[in-house]
Protein backbone atom coordinates (compact mmCIF):
# COMPACT_ATOMS: atom_id res chain seq x y z
CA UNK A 1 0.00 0.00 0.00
CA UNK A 2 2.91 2.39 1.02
CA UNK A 3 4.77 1.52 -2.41
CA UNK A 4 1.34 2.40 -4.33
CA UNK A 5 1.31 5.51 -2.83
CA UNK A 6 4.86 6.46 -3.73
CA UNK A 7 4.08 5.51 -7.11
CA UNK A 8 1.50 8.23 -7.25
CA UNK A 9 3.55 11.01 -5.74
CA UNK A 10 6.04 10.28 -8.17
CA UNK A 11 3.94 10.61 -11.35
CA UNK A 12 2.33 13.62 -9.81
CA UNK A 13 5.58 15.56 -8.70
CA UNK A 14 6.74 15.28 -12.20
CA UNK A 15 3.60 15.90 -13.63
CA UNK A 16 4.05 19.60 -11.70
CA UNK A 17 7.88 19.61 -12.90
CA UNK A 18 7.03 19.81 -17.21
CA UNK A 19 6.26 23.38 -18.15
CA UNK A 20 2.86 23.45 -19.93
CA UNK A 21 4.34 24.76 -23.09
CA UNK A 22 6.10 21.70 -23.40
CA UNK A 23 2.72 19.68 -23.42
CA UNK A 24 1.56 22.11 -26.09
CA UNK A 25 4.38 21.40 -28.46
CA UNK A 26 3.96 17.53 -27.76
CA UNK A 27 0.57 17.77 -29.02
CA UNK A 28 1.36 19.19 -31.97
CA UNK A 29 4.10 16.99 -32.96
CA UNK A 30 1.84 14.36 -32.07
CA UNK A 31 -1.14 15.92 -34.87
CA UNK A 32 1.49 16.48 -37.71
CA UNK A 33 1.11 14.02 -40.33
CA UNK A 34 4.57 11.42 -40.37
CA UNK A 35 3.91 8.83 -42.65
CA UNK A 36 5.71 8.19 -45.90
CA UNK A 37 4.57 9.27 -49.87
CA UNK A 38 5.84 7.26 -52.03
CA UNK A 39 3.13 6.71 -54.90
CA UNK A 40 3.42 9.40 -57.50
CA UNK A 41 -0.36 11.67 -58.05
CA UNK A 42 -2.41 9.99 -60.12
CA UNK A 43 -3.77 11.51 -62.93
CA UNK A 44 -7.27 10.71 -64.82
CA UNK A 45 -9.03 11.88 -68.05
CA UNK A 46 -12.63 13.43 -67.08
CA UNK A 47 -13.66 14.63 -69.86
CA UNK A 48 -12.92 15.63 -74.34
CA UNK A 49 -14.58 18.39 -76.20
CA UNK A 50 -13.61 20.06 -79.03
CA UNK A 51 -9.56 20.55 -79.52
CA UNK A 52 -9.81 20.08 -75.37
CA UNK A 53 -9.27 17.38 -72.37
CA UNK A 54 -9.66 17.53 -69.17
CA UNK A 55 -8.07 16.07 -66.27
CA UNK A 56 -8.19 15.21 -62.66
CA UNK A 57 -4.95 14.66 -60.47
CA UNK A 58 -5.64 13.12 -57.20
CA UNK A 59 -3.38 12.34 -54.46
CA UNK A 60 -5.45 9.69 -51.92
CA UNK A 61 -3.75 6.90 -51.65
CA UNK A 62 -3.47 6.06 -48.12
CA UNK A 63 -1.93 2.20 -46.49
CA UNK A 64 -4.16 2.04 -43.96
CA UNK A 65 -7.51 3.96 -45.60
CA UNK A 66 -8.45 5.40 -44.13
CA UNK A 67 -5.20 6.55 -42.43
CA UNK A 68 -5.08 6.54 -38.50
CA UNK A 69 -4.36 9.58 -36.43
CA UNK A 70 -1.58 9.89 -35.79
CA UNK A 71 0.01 7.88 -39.02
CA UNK A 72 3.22 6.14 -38.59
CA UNK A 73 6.55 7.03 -39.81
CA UNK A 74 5.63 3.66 -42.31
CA UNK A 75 2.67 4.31 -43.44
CA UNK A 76 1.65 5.66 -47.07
CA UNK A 77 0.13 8.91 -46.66
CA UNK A 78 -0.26 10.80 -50.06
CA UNK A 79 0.50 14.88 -48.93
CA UNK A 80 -1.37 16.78 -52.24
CA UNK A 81 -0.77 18.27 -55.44
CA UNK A 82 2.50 20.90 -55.75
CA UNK A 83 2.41 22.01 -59.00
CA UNK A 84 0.86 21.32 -62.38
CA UNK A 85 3.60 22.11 -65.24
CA UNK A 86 3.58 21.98 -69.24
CA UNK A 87 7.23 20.70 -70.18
CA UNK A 88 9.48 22.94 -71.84
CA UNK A 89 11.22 19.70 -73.26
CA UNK A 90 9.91 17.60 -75.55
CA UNK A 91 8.67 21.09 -76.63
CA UNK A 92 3.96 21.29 -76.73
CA UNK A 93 3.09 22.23 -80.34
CA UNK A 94 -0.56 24.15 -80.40
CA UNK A 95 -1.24 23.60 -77.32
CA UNK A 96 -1.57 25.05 -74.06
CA UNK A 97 -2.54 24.47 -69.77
CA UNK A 98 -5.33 25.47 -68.17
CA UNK A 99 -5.64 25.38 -64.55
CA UNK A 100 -9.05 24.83 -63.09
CA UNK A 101 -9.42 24.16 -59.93
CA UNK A 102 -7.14 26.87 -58.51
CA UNK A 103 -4.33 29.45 -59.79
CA UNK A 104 -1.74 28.13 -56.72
CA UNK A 105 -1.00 25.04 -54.96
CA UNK A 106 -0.53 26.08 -51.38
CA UNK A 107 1.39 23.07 -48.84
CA UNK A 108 -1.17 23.51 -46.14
CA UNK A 109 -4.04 22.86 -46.86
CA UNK A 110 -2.99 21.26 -50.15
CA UNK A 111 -4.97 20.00 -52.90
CA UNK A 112 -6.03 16.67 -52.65
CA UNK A 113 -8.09 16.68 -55.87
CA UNK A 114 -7.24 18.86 -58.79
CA UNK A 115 -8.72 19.59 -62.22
CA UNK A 116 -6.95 21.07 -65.22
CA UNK A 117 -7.34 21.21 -68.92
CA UNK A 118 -5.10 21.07 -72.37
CA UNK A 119 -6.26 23.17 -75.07
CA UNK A 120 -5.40 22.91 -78.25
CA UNK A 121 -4.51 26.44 -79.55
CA UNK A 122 -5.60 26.18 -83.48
CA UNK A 123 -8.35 23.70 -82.83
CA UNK A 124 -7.85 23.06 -86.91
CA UNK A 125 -4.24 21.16 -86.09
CA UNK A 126 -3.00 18.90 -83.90
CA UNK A 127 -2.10 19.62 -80.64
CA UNK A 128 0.66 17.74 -78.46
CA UNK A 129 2.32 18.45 -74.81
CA UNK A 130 3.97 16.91 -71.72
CA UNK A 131 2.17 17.73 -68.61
CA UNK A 132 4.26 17.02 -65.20
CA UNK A 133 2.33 16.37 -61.95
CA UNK A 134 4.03 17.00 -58.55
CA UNK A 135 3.62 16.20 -55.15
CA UNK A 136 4.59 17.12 -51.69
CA UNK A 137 6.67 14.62 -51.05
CA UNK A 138 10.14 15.93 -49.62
CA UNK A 139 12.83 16.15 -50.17
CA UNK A 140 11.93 14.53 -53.66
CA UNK A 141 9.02 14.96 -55.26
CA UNK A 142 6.67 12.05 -57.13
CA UNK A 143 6.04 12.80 -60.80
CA UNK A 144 3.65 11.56 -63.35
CA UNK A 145 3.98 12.94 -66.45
CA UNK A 146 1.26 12.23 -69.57
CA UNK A 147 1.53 12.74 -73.24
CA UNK A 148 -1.67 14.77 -74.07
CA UNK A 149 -2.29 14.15 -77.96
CA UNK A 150 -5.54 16.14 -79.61
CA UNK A 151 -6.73 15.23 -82.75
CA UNK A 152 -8.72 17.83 -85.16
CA UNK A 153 -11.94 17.30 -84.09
CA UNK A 154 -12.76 18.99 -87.95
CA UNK A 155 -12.98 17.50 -91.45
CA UNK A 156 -9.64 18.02 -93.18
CA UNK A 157 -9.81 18.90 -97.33
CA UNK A 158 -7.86 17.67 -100.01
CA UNK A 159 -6.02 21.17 -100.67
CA UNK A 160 -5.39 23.82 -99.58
CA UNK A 161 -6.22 26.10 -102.35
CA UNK A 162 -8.24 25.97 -105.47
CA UNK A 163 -6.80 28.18 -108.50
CA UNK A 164 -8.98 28.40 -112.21
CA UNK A 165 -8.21 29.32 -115.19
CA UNK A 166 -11.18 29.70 -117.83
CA UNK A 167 -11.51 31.62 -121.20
CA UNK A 168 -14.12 34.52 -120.59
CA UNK A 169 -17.51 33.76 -120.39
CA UNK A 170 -17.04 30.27 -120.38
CA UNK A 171 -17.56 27.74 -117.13
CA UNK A 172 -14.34 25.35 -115.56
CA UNK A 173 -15.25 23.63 -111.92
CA UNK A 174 -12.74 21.87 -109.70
CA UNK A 175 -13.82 19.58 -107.14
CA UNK A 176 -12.61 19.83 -103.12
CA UNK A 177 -13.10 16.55 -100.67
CA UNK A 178 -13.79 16.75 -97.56
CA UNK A 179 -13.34 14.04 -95.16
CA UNK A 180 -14.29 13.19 -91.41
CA UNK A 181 -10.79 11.74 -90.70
CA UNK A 182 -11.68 11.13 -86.94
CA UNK A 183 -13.04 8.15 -85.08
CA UNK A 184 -16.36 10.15 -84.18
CA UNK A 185 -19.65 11.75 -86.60
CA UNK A 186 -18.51 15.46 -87.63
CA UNK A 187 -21.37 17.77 -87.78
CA UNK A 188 -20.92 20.74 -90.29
CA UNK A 189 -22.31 23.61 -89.34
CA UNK A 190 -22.23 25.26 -93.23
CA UNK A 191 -20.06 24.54 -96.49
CA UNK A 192 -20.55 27.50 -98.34
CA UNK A 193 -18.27 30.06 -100.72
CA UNK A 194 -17.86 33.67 -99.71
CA UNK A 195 -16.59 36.20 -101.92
CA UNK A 196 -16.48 37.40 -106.09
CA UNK A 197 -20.13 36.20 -107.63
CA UNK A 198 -18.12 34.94 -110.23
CA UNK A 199 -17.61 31.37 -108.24
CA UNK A 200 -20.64 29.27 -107.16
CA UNK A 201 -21.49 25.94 -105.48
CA UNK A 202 -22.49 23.67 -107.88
CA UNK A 203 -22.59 20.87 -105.60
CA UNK A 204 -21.55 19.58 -102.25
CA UNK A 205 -22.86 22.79 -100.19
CA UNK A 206 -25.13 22.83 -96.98
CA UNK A 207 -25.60 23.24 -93.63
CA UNK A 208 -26.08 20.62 -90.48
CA UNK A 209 -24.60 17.96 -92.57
CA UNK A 210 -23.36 14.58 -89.88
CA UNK A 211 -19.92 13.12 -91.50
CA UNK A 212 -19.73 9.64 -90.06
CA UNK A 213 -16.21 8.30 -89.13
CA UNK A 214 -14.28 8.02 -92.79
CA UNK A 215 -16.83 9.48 -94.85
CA UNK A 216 -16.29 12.38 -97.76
CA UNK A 217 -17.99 14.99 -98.83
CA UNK A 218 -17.52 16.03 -102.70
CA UNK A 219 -17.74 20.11 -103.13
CA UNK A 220 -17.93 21.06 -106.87
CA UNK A 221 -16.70 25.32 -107.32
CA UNK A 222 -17.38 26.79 -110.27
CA UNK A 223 -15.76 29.62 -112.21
CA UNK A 224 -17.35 31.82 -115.20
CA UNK A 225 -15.32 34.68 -115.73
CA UNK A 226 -16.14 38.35 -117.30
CA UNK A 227 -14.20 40.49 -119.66
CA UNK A 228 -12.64 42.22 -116.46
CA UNK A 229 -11.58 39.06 -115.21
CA UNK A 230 -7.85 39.02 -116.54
CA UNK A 231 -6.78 40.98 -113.47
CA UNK A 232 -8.14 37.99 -111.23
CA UNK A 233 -11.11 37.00 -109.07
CA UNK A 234 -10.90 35.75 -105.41
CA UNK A 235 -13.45 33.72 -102.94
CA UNK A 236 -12.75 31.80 -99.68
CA UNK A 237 -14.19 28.23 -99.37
CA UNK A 238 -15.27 27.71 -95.77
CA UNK A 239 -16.27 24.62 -93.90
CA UNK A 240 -17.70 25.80 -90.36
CA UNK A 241 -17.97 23.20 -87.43
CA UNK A 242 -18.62 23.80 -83.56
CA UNK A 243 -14.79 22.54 -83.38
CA UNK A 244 -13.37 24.87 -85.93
CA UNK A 245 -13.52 26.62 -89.23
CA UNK A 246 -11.57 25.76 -91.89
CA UNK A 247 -11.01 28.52 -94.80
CA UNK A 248 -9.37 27.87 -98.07
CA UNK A 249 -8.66 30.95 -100.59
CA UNK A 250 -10.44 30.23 -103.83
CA UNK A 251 -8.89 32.07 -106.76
CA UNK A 252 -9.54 32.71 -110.39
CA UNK A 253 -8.57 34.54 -113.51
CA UNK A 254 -10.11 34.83 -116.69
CA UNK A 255 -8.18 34.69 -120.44
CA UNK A 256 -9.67 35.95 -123.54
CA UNK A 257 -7.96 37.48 -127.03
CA UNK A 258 -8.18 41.17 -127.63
CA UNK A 259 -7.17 42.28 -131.33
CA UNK A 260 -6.24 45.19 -133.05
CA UNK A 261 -6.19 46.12 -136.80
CA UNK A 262 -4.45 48.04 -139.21
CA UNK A 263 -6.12 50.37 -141.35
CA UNK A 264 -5.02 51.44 -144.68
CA UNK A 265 -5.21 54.97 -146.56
CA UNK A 266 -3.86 54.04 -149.74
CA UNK A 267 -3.47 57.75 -150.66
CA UNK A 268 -4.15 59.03 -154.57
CA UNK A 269 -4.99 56.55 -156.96
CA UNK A 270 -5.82 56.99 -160.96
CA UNK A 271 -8.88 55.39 -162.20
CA UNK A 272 -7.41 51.71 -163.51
CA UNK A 273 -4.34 51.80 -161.09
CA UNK A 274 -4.04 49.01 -158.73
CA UNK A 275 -1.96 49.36 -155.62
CA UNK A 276 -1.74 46.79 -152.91
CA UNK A 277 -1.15 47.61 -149.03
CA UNK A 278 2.58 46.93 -149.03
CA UNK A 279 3.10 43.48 -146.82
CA UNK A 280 -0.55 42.83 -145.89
CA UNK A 281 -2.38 44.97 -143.23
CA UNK A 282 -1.27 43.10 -139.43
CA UNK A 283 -3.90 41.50 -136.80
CA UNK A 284 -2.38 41.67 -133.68
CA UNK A 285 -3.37 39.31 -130.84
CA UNK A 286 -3.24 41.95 -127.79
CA UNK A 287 -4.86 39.37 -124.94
CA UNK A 288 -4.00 36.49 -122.97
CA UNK A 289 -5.67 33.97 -124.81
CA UNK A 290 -5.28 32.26 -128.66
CA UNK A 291 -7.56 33.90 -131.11
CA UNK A 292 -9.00 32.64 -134.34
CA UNK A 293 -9.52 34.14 -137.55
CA UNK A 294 -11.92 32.01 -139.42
CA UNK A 295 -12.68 34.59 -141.97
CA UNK A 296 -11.82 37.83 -143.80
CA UNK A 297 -14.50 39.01 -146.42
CA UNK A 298 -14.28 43.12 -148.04
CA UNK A 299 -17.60 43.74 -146.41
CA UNK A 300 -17.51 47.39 -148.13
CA UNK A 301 -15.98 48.78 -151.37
CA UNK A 302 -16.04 45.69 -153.49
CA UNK A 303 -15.15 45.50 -156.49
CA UNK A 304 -12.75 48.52 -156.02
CA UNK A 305 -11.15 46.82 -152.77
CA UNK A 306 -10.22 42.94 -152.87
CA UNK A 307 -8.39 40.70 -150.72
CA UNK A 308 -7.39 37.66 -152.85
CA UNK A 309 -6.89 34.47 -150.69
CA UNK A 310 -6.26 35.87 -148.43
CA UNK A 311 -2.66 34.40 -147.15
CA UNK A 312 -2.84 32.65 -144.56
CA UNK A 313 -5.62 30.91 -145.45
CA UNK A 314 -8.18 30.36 -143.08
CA UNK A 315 -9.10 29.70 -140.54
CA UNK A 316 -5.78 30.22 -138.58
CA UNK A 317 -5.09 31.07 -134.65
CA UNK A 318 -2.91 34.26 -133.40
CA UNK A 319 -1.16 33.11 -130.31
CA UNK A 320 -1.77 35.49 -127.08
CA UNK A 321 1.11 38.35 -128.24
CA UNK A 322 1.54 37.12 -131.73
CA UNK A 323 0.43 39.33 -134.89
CA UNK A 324 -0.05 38.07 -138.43
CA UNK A 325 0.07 40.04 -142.03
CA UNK A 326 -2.66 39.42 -144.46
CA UNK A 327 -2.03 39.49 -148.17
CA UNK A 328 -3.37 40.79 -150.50
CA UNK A 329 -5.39 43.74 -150.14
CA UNK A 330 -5.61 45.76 -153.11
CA UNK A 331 -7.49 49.07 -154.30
CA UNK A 332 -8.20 49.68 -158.23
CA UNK A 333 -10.23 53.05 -158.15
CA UNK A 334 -13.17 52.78 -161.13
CA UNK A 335 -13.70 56.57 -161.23
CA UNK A 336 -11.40 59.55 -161.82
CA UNK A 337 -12.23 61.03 -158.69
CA UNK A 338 -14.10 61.13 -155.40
CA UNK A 339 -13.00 59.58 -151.83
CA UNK A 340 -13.23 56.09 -151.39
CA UNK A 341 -14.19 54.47 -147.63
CA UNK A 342 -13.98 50.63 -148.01
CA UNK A 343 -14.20 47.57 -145.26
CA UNK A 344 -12.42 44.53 -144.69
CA UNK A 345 -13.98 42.58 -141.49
CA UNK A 346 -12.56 39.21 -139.56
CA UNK A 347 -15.10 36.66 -138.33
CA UNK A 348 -13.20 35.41 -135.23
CA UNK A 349 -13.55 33.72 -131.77
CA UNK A 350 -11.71 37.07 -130.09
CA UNK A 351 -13.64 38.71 -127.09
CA UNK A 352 -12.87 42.20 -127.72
CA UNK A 353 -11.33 44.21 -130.08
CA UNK A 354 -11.06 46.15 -133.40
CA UNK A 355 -12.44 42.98 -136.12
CA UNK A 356 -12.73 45.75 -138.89
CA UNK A 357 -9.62 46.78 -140.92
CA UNK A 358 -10.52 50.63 -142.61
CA UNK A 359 -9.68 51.01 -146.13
CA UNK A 360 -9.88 54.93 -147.84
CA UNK A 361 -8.20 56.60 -150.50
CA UNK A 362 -8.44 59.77 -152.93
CA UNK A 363 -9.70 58.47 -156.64
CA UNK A 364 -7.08 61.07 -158.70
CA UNK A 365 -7.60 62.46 -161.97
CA UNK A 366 -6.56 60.71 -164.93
CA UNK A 367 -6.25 63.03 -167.48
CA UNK A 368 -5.65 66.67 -167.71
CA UNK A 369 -5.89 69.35 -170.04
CA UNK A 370 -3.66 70.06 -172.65
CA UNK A 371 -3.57 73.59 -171.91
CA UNK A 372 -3.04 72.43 -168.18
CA UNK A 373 -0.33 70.20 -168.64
CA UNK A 374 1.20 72.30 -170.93
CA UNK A 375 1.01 75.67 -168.60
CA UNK A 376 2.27 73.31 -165.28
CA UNK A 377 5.42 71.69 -167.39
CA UNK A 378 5.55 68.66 -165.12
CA UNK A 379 8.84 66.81 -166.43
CA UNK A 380 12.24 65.27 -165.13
CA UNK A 381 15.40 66.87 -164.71
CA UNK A 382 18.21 64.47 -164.84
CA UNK A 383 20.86 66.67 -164.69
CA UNK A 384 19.55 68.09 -161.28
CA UNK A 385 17.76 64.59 -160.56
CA UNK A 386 14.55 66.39 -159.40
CA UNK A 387 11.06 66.69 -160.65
CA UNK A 388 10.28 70.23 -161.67
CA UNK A 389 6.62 71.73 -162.74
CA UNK A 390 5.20 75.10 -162.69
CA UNK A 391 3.17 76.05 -160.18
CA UNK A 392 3.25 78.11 -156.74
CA UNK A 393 1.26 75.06 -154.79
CA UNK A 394 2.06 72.51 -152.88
CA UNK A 395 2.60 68.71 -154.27
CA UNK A 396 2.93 65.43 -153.61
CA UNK A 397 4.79 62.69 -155.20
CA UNK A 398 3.30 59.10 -155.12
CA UNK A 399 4.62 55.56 -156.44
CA UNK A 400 2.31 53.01 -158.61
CA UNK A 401 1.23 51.51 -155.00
CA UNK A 402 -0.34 54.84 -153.57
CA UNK A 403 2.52 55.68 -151.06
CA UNK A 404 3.63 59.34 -150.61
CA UNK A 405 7.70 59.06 -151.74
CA UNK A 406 8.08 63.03 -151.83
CA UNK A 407 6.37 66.63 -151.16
CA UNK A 408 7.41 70.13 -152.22
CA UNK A 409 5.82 73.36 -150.04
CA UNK A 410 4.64 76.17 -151.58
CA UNK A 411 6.62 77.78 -154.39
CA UNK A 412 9.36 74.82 -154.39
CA UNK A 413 8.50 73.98 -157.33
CA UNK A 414 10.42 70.67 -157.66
CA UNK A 415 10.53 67.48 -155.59
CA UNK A 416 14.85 66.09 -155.07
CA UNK A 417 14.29 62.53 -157.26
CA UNK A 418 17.81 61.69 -156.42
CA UNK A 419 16.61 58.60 -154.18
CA UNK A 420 14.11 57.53 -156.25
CA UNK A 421 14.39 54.06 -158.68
CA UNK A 422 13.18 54.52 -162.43
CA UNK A 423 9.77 54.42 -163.26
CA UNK A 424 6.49 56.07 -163.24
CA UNK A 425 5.13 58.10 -160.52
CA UNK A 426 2.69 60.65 -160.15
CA UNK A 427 2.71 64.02 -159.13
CA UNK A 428 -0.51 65.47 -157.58
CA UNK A 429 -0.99 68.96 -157.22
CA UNK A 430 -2.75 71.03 -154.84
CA UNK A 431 -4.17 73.44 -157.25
CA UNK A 432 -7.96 74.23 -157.44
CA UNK A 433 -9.25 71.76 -158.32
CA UNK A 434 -5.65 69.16 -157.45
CA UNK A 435 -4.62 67.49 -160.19
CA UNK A 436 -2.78 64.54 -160.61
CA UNK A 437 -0.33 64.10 -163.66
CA UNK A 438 2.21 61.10 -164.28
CA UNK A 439 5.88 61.48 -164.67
CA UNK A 440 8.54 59.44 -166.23
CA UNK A 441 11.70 58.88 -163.85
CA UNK A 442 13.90 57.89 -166.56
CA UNK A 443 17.72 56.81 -165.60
């Protein structure tokens, strides 16, 4: 009894003896959490939406669970999430983290459960990252790192860009796939083309069309392009989807043969002369696009003006910057005098142009009065090689084919023959009224 009562003193005396901040810091030692963590966070997929998933990282795994109070220095007592990190190597393409559940990760109280996201930037292209997962455990931390891989969750198309070429006027279509290349039904919220009138759907447009897994789509553009259409036409091709657009320049440009063509003022003539335009008169090909002459008829001054063949025969084509000279186009007047206006017109596939080549000359006198010639003296002076006649106007010296080879102003009276070949020629006059009076060049 006496050693039982010892006992108690005992107990009590040092009872009295610890300070009570002592028992205060014993408690607490006593609440904080020993244990070991040695399984790394594990992370889970929750949820995928278009060009995103989302995660949860947990950290409960507890050996006993639940855990007792206090655990052991053996136990496995998971101590929360520490970070949530994109890794800078392997490098994310189009992609990027989004936090969720919180913007920190405090140590006390931390984060048992955890929810973040990867987004894929350009929800049109895949998307790839590294996401690291951290714990508390010190002094190293478990990791668990995933591969996040995203998909399109959008058709793809078979190019990128459509580019026509068409003669004006006239219709060329080019055909675009589109394909669900996913493992889930694509709905598409609208094909349709945007832009220049010139392009249309012929086929393959819509709205709320499903694309199962695999399946294509075939979208038909048109083009029909206008005489303006050489400086090019432009649309945009545009697949829209709750996931993503996808837009696709559309362009076009338009060909088409413009032609120009010579006239021809074939000057003086004499009734019964007949002068032909030297080399042919030339049809130039001024577009982008071949033309084709597949006739040439005088449609004004026959039987004065003809064109005999002509050469080349037709039909023939003018390449885009080419020209051609048509032979022969000649003028026999049938009168001594009055102007002549004649026409030679091209039947041709060319879009624009000048189809109509202008033909005019001066019928001349052919004879004159005795008493005229005779007071004028028209004749050749070889030993000064000039033409000489007797008058105060102005002349004009032309060859058998109409062309002007000379001229003499006012009160000249004589035209320099030194450059001139033997032959006849004839000298037209600007009296009132002109005449015209042949000369002999006579070597």
């Amino acid at each position: 009894m006496m050693r039982r009562a010892l006992l108690l003193f005992a107990i009590l005396v040092c009872a009295a003896a610890i300070p009570s901040g002592s028992i205060l810091a014993f408690q607490q030692m006593q609440s904080t959490p020993v244990g070991m963590d040695t399984a790394p966070p594990k992370v889970t997929q929750t949820a995928v939406d278009c060009g995103v998933i989302q995660y949860e990282a947990t950290e409960l795994f507890n050996v006993p669970d639940p855990p007792v109070t206090p655990p052991l220095p053996t136990h496995q007592i998971d101590k929360g999430i520490a970070s949530i990190t994109m890794s800078a190597v392997p490098a994310s393409v189009n992609a990027r983290l989004v936090l969720v559940t919180a913007q920190s990760f405090p140590k006390d109280p931390s984060y048992k459960r955890f929810t973040f996201r990867v987004e894929a930037i350009d929800k049109t292209k895949r998307a790839t990252a590294f996401v690291s997962v951290r714990d508390w455990n010190e002094p190293t931390q478990n990791v668990t790192t995933i591969e996040v891989i995203i998909e399109p969750s959008i058709p793809t198309l078979s190019d990128n860009s459509v580019t026509l070429t068409a003669r004006a006027n006239n219709t060329v279509t080019y055909t675009v796939t589109v394909r669900n290349s996913t493992t889930a039904p694509i709905v598409v919220n609208a094909i349709e083309l945007t832009g220049s009138a010139l392009f249309t759907l012929t086929s393959g447009g819509g709205t709320n069309i499903t694309l199962a897994p695999g399946e294509t789509r075939q979208v038909v553009v048109s083009y029909t392009p206008n005489l303006q259409s050489e400086a090019g036409d432009n649309a945009s091709l545009s697949i829209r989807t709750n996931c993503g657009d996808i837009a696709i320049p559309v362009k076009g440009t338009g060909t088409l043969a413009n032609l120009s063509t010579e006239n021809w003022d074939a000057g003086n003539i004499m009734k019964g002369v007949k002068v032909c335009k030297s080399l042919g008169f030339k049809i130039t090909n001024n577009g982008s696009a071949t033309a084709t002459i597949s006739a040439i008829n005088v449609t004004l001054g026959a039987p004065e003006l003809t064109l005999a063949g002509p050469t080349p025969a037709v039909p023939f084509d003018i390449p885009a910057g080419g020209s051609v000279d048509v032979t022969d186009l000649c003028f026999t007047p049938a009168t001594e005098s009055g102007v002549f206006v004649g026409a030679v017109t091209l039947t041709t596939n060319a879009e624009t142009g000048d189809f109509v080549a202008d033909v005019t000359a001066n019928r001349a006198v052919n004879s004159v009065d005795p008493v005229i010639l005779q007071r004028l003296n028209v004749r050749f002076d070889a030993s000064g090689n000039v033409i000489r006649y007797d008058s105060e106007a102005s002349a004009l010296l032309f060859d058998v084919r109409g062309t002007v080879v000379g001229n003499a102003a006012e009160n000249a009276r004589k035209i320099d023959a030194q450059s001139f070949s033997a032959g006849t020629y004839f000298l037209v006059i600007n009296e009132k009224p002109a005449v015209s009076i042949p000369v002999s060049i006579v070597r």
